[in-house]
PDB file of N, CA and C in Angstrom:
ATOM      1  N   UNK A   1      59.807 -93.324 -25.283  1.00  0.00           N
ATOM      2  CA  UNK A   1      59.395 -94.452 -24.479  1.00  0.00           C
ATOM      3  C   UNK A   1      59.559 -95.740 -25.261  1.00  0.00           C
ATOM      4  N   UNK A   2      59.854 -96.506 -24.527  1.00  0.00           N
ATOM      5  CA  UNK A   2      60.438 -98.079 -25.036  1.00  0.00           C
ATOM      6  C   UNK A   2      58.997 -98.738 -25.179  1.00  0.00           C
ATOM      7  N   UNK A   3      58.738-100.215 -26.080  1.00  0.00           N
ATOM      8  CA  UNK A   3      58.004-100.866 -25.883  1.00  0.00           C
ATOM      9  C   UNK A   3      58.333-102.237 -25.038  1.00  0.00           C
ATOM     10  N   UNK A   4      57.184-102.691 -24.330  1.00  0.00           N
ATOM     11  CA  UNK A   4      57.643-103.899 -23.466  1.00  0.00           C
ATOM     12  C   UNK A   4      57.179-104.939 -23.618  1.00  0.00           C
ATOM     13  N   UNK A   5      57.765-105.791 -23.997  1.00  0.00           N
ATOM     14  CA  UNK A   5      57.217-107.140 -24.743  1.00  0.00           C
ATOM     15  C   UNK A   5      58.032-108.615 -23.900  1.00  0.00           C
ATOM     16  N   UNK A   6      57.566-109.150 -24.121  1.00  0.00           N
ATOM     17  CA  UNK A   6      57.870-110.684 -23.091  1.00  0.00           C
ATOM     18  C   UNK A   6      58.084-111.716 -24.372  1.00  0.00           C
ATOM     19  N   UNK A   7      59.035-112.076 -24.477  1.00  0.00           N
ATOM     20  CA  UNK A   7      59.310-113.852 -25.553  1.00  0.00           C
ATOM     21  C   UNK A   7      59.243-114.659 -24.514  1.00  0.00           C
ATOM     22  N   UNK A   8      58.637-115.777 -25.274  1.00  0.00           N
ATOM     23  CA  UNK A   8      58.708-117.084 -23.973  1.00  0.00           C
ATOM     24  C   UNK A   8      59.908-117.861 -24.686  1.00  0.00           C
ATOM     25  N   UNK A   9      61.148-117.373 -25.716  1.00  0.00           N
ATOM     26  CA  UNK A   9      61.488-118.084 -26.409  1.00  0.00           C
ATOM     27  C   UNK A   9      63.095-117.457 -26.111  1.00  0.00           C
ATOM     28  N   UNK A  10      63.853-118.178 -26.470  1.00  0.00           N
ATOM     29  CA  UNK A  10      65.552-117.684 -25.794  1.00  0.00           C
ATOM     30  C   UNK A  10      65.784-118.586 -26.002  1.00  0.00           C
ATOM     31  N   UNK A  11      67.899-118.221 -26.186  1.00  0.00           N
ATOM     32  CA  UNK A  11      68.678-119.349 -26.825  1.00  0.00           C
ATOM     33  C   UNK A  11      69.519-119.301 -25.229  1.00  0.00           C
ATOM     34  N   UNK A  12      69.394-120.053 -24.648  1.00  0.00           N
ATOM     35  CA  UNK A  12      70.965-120.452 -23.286  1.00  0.00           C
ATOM     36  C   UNK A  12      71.739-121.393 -23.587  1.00  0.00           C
ATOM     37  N   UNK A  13      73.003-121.357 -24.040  1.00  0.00           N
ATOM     38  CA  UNK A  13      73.991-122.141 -24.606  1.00  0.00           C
ATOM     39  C   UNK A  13      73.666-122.676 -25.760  1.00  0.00           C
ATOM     40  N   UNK A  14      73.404-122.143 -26.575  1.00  0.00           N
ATOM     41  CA  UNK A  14      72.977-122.513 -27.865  1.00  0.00           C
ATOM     42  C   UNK A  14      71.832-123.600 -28.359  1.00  0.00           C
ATOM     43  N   UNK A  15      70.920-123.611 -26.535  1.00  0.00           N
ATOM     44  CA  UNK A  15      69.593-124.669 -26.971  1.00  0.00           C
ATOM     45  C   UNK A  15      68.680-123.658 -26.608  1.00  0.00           C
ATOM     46  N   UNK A  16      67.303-124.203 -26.757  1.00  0.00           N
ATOM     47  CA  UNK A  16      66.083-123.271 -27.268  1.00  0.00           C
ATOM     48  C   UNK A  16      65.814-123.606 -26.051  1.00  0.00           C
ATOM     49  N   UNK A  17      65.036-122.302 -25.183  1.00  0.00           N
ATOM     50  CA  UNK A  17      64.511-122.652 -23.636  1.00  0.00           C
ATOM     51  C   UNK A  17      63.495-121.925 -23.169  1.00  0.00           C
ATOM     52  N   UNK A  18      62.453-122.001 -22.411  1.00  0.00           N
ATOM     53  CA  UNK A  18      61.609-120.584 -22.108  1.00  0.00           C
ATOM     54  C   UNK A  18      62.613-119.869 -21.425  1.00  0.00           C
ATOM     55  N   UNK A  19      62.168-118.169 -21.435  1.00  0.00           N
ATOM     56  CA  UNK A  19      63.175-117.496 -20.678  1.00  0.00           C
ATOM     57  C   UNK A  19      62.119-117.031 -19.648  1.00  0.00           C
ATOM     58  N   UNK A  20      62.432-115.657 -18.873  1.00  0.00           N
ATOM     59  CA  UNK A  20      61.559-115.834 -18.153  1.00  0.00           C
ATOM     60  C   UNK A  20      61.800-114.311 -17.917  1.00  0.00           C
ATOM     61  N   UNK A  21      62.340-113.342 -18.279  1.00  0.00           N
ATOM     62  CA  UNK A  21      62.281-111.873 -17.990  1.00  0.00           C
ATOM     63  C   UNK A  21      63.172-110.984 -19.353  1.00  0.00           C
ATOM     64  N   UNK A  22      62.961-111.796 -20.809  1.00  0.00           N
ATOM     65  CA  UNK A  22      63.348-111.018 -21.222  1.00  0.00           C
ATOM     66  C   UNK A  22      62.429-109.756 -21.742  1.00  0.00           C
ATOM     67  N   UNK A  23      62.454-108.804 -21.857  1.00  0.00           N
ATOM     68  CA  UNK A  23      62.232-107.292 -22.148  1.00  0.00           C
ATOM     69  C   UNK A  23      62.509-106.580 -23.035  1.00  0.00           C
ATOM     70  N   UNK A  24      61.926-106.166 -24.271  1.00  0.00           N
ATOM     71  CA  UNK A  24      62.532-105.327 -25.371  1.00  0.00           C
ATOM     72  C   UNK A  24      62.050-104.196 -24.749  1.00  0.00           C
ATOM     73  N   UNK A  25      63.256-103.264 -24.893  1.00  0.00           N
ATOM     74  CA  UNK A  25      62.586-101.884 -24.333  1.00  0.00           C
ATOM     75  C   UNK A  25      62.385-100.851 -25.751  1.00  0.00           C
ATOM     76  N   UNK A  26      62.853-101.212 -27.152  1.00  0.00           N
ATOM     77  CA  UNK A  26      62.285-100.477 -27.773  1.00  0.00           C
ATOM     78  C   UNK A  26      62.546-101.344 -29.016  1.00  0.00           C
ATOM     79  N   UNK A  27      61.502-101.651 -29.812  1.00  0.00           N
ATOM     80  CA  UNK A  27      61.582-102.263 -31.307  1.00  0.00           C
ATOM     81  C   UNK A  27      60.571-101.876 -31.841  1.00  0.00           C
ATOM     82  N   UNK A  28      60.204-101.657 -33.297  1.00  0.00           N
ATOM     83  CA  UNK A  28      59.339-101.726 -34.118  1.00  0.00           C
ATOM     84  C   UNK A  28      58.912-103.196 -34.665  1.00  0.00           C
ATOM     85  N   UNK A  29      57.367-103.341 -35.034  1.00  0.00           N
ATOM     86  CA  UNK A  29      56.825-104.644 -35.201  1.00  0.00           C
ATOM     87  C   UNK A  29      55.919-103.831 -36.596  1.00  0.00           C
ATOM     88  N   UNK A  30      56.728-104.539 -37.720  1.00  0.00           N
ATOM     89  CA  UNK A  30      55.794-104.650 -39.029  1.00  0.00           C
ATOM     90  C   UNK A  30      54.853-105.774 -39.510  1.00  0.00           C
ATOM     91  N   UNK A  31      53.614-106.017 -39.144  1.00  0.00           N
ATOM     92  CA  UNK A  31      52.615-107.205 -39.142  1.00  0.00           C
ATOM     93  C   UNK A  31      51.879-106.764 -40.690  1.00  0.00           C
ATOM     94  N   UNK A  32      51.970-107.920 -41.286  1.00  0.00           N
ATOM     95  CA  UNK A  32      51.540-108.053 -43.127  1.00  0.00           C
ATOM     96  C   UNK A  32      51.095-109.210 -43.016  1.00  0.00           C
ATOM     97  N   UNK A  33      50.375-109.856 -43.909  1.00  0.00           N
ATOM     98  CA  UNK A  33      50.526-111.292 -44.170  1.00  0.00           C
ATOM     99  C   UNK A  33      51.287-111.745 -45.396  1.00  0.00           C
ATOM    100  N   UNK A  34      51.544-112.705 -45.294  1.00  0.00           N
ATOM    101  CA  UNK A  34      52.565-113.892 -46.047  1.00  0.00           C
ATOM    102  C   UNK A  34      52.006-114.038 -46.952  1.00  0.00           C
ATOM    103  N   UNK A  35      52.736-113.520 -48.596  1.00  0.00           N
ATOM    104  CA  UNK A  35      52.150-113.837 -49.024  1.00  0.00           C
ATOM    105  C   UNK A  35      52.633-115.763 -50.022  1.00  0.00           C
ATOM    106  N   UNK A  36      51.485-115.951 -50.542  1.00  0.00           N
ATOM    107  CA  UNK A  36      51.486-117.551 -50.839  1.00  0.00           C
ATOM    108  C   UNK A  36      52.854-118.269 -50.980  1.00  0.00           C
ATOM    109  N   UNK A  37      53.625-117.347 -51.696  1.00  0.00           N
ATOM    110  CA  UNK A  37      55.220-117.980 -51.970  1.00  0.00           C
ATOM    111  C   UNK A  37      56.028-118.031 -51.121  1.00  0.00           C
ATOM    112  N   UNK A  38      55.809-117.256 -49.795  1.00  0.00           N
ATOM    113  CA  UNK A  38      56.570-117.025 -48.389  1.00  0.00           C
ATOM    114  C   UNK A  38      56.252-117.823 -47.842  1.00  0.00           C
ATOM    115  N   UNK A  39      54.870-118.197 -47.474  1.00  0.00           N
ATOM    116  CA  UNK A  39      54.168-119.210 -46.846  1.00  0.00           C
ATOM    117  C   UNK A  39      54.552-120.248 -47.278  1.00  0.00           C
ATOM    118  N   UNK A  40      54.648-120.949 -48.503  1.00  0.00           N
ATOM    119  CA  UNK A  40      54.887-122.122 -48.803  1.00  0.00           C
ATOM    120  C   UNK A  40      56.384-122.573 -48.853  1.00  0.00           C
ATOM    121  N   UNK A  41      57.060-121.026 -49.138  1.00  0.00           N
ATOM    122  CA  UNK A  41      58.890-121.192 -49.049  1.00  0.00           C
ATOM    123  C   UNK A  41      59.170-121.880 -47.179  1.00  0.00           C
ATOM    124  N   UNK A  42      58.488-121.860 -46.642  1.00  0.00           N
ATOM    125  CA  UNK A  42      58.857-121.834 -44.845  1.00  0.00           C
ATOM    126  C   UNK A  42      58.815-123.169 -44.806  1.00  0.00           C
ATOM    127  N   UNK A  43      58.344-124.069 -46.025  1.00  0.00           N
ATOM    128  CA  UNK A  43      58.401-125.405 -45.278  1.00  0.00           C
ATOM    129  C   UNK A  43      58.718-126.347 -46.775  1.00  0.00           C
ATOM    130  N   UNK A  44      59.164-125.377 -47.752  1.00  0.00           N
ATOM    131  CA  UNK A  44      59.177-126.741 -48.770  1.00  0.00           C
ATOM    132  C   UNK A  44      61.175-126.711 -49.086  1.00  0.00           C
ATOM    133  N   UNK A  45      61.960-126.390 -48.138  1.00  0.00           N
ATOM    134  CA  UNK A  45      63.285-125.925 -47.843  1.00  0.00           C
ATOM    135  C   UNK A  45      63.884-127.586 -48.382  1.00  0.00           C
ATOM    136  N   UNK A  46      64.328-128.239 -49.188  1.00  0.00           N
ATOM    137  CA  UNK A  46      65.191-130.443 -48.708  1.00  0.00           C
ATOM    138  C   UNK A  46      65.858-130.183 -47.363  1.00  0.00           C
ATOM    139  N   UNK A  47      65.248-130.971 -46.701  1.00  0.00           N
ATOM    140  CA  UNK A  47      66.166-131.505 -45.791  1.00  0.00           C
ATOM    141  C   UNK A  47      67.199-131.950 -45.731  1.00  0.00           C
ATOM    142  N   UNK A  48      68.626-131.651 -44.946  1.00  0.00           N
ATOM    143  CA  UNK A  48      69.784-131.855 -45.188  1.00  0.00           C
ATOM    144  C   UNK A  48      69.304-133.615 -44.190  1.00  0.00           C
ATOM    145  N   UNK A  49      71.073-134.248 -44.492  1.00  0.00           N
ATOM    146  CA  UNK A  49      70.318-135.453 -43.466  1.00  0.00           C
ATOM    147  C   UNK A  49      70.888-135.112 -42.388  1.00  0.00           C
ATOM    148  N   UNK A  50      70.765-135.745 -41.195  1.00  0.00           N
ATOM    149  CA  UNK A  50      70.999-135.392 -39.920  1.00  0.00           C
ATOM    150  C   UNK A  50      72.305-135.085 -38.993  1.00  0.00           C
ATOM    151  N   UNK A  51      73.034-136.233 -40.226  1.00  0.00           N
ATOM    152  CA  UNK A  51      74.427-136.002 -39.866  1.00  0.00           C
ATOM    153  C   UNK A  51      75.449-134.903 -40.215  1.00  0.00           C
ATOM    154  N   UNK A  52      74.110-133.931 -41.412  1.00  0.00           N
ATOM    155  CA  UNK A  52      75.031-132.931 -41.520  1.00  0.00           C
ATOM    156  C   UNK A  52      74.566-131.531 -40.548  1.00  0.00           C
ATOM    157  N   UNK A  53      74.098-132.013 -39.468  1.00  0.00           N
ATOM    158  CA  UNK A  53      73.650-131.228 -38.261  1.00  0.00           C
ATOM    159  C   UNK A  53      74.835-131.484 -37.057  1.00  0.00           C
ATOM    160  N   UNK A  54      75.440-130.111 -36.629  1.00  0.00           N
ATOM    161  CA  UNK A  54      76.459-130.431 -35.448  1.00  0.00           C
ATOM    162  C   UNK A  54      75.518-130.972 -34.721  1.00  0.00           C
ATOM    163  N   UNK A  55      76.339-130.815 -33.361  1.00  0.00           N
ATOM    164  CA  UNK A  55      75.896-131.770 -32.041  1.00  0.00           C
ATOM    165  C   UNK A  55      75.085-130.351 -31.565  1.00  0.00           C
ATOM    166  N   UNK A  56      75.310-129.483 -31.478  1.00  0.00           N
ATOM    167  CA  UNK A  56      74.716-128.147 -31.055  1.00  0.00           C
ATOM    168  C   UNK A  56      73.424-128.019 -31.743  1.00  0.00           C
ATOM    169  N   UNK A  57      73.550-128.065 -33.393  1.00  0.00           N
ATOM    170  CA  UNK A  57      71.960-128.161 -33.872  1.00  0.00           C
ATOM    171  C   UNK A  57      71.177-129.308 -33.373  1.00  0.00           C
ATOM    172  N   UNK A  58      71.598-130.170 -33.761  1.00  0.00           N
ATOM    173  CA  UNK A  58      70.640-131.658 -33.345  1.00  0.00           C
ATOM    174  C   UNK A  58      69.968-131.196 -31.609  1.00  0.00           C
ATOM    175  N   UNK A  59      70.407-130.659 -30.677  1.00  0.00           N
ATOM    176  CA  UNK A  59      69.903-130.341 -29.640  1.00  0.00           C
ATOM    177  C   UNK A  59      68.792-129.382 -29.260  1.00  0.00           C
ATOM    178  N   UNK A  60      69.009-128.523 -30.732  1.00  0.00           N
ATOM    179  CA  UNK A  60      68.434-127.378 -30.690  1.00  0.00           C
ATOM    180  C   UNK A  60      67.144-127.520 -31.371  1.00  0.00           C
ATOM    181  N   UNK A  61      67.431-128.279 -32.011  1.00  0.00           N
ATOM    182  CA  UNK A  61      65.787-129.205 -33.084  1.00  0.00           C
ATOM    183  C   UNK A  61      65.151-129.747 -31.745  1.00  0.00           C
ATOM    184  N   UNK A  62      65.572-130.728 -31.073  1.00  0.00           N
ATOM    185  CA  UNK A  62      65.412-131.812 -30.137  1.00  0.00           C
ATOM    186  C   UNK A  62      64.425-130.696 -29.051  1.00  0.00           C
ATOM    187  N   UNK A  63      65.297-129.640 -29.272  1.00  0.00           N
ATOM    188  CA  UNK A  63      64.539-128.401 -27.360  1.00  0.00           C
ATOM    189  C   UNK A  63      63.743-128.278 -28.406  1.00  0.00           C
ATOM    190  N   UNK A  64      63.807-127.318 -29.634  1.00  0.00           N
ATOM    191  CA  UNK A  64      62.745-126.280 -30.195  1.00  0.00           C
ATOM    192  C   UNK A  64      61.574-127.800 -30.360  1.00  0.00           C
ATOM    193  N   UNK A  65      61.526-128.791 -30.883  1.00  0.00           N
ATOM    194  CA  UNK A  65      60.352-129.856 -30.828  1.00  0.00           C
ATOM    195  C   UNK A  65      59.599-129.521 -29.360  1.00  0.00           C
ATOM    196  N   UNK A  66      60.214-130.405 -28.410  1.00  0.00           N
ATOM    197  CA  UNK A  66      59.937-130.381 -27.203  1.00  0.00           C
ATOM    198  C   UNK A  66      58.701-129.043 -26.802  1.00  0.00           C
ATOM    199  N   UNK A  67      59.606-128.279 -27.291  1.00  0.00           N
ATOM    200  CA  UNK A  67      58.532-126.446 -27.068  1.00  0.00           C
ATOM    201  C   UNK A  67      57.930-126.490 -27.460  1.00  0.00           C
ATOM    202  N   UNK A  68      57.957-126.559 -28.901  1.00  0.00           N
ATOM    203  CA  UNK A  68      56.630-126.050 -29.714  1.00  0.00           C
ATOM    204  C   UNK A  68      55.662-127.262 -29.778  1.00  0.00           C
ATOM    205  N   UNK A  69      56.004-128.795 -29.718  1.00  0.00           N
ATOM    206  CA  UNK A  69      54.910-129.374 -30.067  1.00  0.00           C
ATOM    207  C   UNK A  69      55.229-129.954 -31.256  1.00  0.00           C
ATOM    208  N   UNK A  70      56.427-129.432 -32.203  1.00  0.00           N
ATOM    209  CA  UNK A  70      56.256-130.217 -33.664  1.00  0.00           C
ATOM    210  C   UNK A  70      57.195-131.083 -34.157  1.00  0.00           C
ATOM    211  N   UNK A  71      56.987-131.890 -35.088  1.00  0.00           N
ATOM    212  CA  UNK A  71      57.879-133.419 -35.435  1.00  0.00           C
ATOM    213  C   UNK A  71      59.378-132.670 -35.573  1.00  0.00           C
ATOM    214  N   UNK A  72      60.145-133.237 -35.710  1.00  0.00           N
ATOM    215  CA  UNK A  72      61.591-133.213 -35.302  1.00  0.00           C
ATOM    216  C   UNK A  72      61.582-132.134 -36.813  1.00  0.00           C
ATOM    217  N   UNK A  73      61.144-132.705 -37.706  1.00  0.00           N
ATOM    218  CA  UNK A  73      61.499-132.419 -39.330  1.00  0.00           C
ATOM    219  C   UNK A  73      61.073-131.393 -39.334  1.00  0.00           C
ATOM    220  N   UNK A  74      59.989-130.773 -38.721  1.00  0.00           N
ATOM    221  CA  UNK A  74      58.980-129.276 -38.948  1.00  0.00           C
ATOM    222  C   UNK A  74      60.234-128.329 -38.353  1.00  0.00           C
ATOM    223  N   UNK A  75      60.676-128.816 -36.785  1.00  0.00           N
ATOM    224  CA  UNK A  75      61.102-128.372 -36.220  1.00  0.00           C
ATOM    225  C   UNK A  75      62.507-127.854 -36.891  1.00  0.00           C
ATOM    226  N   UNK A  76      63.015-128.571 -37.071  1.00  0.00           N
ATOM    227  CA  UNK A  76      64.428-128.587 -37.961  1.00  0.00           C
ATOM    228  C   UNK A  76      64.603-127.307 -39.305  1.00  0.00           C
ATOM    229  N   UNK A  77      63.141-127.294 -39.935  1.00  0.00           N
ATOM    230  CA  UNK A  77      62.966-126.863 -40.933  1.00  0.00           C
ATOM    231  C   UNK A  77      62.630-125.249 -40.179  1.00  0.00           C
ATOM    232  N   UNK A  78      62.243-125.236 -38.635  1.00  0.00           N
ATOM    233  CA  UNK A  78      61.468-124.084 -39.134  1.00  0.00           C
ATOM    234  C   UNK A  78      62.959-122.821 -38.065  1.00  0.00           C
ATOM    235  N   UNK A  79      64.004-124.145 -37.605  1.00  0.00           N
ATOM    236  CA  UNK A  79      65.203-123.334 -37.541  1.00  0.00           C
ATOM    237  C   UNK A  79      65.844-122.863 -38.582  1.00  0.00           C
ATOM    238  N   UNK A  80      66.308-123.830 -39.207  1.00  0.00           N
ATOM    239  CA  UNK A  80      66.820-123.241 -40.499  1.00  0.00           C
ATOM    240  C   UNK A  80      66.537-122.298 -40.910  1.00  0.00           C
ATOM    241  N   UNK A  81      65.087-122.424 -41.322  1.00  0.00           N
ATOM    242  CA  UNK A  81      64.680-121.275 -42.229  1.00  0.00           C
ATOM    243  C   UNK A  81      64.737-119.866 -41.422  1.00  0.00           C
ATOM    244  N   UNK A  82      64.916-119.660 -40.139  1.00  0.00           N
ATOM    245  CA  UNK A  82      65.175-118.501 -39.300  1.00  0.00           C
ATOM    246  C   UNK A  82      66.701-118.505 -38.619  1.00  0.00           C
ATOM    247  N   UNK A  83      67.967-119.191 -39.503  1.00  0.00           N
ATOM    248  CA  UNK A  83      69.207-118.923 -39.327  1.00  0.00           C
ATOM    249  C   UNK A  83      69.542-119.500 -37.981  1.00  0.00           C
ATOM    250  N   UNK A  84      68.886-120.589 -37.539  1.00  0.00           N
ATOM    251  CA  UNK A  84      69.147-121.052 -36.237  1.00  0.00           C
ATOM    252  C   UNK A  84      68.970-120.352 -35.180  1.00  0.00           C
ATOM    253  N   UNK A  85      68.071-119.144 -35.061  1.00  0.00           N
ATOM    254  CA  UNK A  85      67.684-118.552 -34.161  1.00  0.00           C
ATOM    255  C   UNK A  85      66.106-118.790 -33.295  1.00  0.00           C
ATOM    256  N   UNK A  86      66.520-119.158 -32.481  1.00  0.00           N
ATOM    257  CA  UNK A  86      65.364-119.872 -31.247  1.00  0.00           C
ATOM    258  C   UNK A  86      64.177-119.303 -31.154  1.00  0.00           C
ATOM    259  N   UNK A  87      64.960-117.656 -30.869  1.00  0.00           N
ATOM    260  CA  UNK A  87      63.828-116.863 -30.356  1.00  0.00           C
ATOM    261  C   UNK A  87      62.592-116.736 -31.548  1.00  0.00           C
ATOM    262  N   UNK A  88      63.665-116.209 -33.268  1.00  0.00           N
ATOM    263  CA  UNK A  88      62.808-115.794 -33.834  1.00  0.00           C
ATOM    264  C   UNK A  88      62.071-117.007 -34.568  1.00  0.00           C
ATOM    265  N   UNK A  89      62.805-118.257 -34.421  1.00  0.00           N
ATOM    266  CA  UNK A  89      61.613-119.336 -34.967  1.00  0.00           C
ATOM    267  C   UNK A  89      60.614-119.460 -34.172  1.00  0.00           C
ATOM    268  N   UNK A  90      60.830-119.197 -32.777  1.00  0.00           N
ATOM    269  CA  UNK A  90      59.666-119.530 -31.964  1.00  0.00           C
ATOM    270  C   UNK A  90      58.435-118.541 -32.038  1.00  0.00           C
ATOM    271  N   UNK A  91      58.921-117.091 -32.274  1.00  0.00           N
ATOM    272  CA  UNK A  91      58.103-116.083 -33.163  1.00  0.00           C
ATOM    273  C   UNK A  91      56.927-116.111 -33.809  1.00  0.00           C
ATOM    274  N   UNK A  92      58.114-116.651 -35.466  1.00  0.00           N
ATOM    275  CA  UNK A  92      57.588-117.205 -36.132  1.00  0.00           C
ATOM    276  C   UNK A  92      56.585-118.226 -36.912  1.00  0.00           C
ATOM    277  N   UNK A  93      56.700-119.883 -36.039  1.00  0.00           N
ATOM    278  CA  UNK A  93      56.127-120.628 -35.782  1.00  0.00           C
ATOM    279  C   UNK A  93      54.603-120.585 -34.980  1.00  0.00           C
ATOM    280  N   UNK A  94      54.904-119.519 -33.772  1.00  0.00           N
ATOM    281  CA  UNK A  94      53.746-119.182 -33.707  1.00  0.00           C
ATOM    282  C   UNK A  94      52.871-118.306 -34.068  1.00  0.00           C
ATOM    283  N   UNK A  95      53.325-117.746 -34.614  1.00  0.00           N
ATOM    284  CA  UNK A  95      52.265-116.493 -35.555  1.00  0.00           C
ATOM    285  C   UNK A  95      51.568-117.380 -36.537  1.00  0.00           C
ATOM    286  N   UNK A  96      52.583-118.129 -37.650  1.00  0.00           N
ATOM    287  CA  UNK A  96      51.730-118.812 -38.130  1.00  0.00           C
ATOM    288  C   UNK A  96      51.006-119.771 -38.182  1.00  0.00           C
ATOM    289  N   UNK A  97      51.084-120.191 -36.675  1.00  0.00           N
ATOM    290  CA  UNK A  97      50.499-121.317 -35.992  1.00  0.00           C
ATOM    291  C   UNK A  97      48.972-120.937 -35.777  1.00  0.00           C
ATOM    292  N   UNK A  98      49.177-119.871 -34.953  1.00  0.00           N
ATOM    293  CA  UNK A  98      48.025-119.231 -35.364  1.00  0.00           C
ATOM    294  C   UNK A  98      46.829-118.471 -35.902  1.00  0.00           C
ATOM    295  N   UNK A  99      47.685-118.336 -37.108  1.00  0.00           N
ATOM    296  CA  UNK A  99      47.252-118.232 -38.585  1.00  0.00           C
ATOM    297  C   UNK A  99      46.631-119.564 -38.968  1.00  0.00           C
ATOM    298  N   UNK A 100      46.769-120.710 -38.720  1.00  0.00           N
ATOM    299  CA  UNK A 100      46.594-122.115 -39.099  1.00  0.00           C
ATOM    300  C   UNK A 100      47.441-122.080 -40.849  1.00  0.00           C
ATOM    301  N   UNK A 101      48.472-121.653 -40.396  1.00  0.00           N
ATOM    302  CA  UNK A 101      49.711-122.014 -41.865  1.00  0.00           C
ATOM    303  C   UNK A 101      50.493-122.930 -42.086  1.00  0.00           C
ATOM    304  N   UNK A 102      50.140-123.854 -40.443  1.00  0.00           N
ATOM    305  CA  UNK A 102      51.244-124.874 -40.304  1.00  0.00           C
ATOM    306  C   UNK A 102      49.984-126.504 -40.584  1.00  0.00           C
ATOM    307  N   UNK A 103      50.269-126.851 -41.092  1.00  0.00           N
ATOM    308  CA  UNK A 103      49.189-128.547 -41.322  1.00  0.00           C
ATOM    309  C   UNK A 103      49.454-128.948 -40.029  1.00  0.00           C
ATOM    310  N   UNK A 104      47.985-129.575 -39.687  1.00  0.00           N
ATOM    311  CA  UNK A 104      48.179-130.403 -38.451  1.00  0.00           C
ATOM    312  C   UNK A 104      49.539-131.285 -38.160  1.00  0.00           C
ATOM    313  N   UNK A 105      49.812-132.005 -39.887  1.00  0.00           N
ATOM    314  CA  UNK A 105      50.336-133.462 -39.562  1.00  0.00           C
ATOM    315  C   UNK A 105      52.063-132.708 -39.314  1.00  0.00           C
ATOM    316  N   UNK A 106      51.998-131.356 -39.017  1.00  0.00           N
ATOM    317  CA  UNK A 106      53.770-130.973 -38.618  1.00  0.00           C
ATOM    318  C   UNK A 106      54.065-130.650 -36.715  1.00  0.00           C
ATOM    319  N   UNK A 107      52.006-131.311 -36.291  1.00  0.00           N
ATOM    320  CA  UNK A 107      52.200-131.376 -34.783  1.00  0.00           C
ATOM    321  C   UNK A 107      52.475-132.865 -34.755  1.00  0.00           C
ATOM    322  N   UNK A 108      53.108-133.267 -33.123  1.00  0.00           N
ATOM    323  CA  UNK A 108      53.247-134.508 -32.260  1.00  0.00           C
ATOM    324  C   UNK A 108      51.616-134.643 -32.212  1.00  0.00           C
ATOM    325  N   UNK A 109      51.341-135.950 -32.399  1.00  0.00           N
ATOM    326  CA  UNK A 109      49.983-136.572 -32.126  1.00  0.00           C
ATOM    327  C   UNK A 109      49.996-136.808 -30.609  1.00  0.00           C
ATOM    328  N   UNK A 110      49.144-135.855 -29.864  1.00  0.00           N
ATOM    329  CA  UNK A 110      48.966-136.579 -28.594  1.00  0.00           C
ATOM    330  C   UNK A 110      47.917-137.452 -28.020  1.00  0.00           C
ATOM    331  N   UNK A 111      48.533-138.558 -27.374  1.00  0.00           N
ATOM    332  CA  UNK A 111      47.798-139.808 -27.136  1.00  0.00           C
ATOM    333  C   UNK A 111      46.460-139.850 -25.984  1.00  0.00           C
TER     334      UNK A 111
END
C-alpha cells in the first residue's frame, strides 16, 4: 500500500505554484532534527548578485516569496540551497518554519 500525501507546493513551467491534486502514492519520510551546522548552513550560503540569476530563476524567487511570505533574499537562498526545486524548498522552509529556525526578520512585515 502506497502512502498519500498532498504538497501545496509544485513547479508549472519552471515557477513555484500551489498545486492542487498532487499525490505520492508511495515514499518513505526520514524526520531527525538539524543538526546546528545544517541549520545554520541553510542560510549563511553569499549571495550571488541578481544578474547572475536567469530570467526563469528571478521568477521563481519572485513566486516562491509571494508563497511563502519571505524577503526576496531568504527566498532566493532557500531555492538554491534545495537545487531550485519548488516543491522541496517549500518542504523545507516549512518544516523549519515551524520549528521557528527561520528569524522573523527573513518574513515580509505585514502592515
Amino acid at each position: 500500500m502506497g502512502i498519500r500525501a498532498s504538497s501545496p507546493w509544485a513547479v508549472v513551467k519552471g515557477k513555484c505554484e500551489i498545486a492542487r491534486g498532487l499525490c505520492i502514492v508511495k515514499d518513505e519520510l526520514l524526520v531527525r532534527d538539524a543538526s546546528p551546522s545544517e541549520t545554520q548552513s541553510v542560510f549563511s550560503i553569499p549571495m550571488p548578485t541578481p544578474s547572475s540569476l536567469s530570467q526563469e530563476q528571478q521568477e521563481m524567487v519572485q513566486a516562491f516569496s509571494t508563497l511563502s511570505g519571505m524577503k526576496l533574499e531568504w527566498s532566493q537562498t532557500c531555492l538554491q540551497d534545495n537545487e531550485w526545486n519548488c516543491t522541496r524548498a517549500g518542504q523545507v522552509c516549512s518544516m523549519l518554519k515551524t520549528e521557528d529556525k527561520i528569524p522573523e526578520e527573513a518574513f515580509k512585515e505585514i502592515p
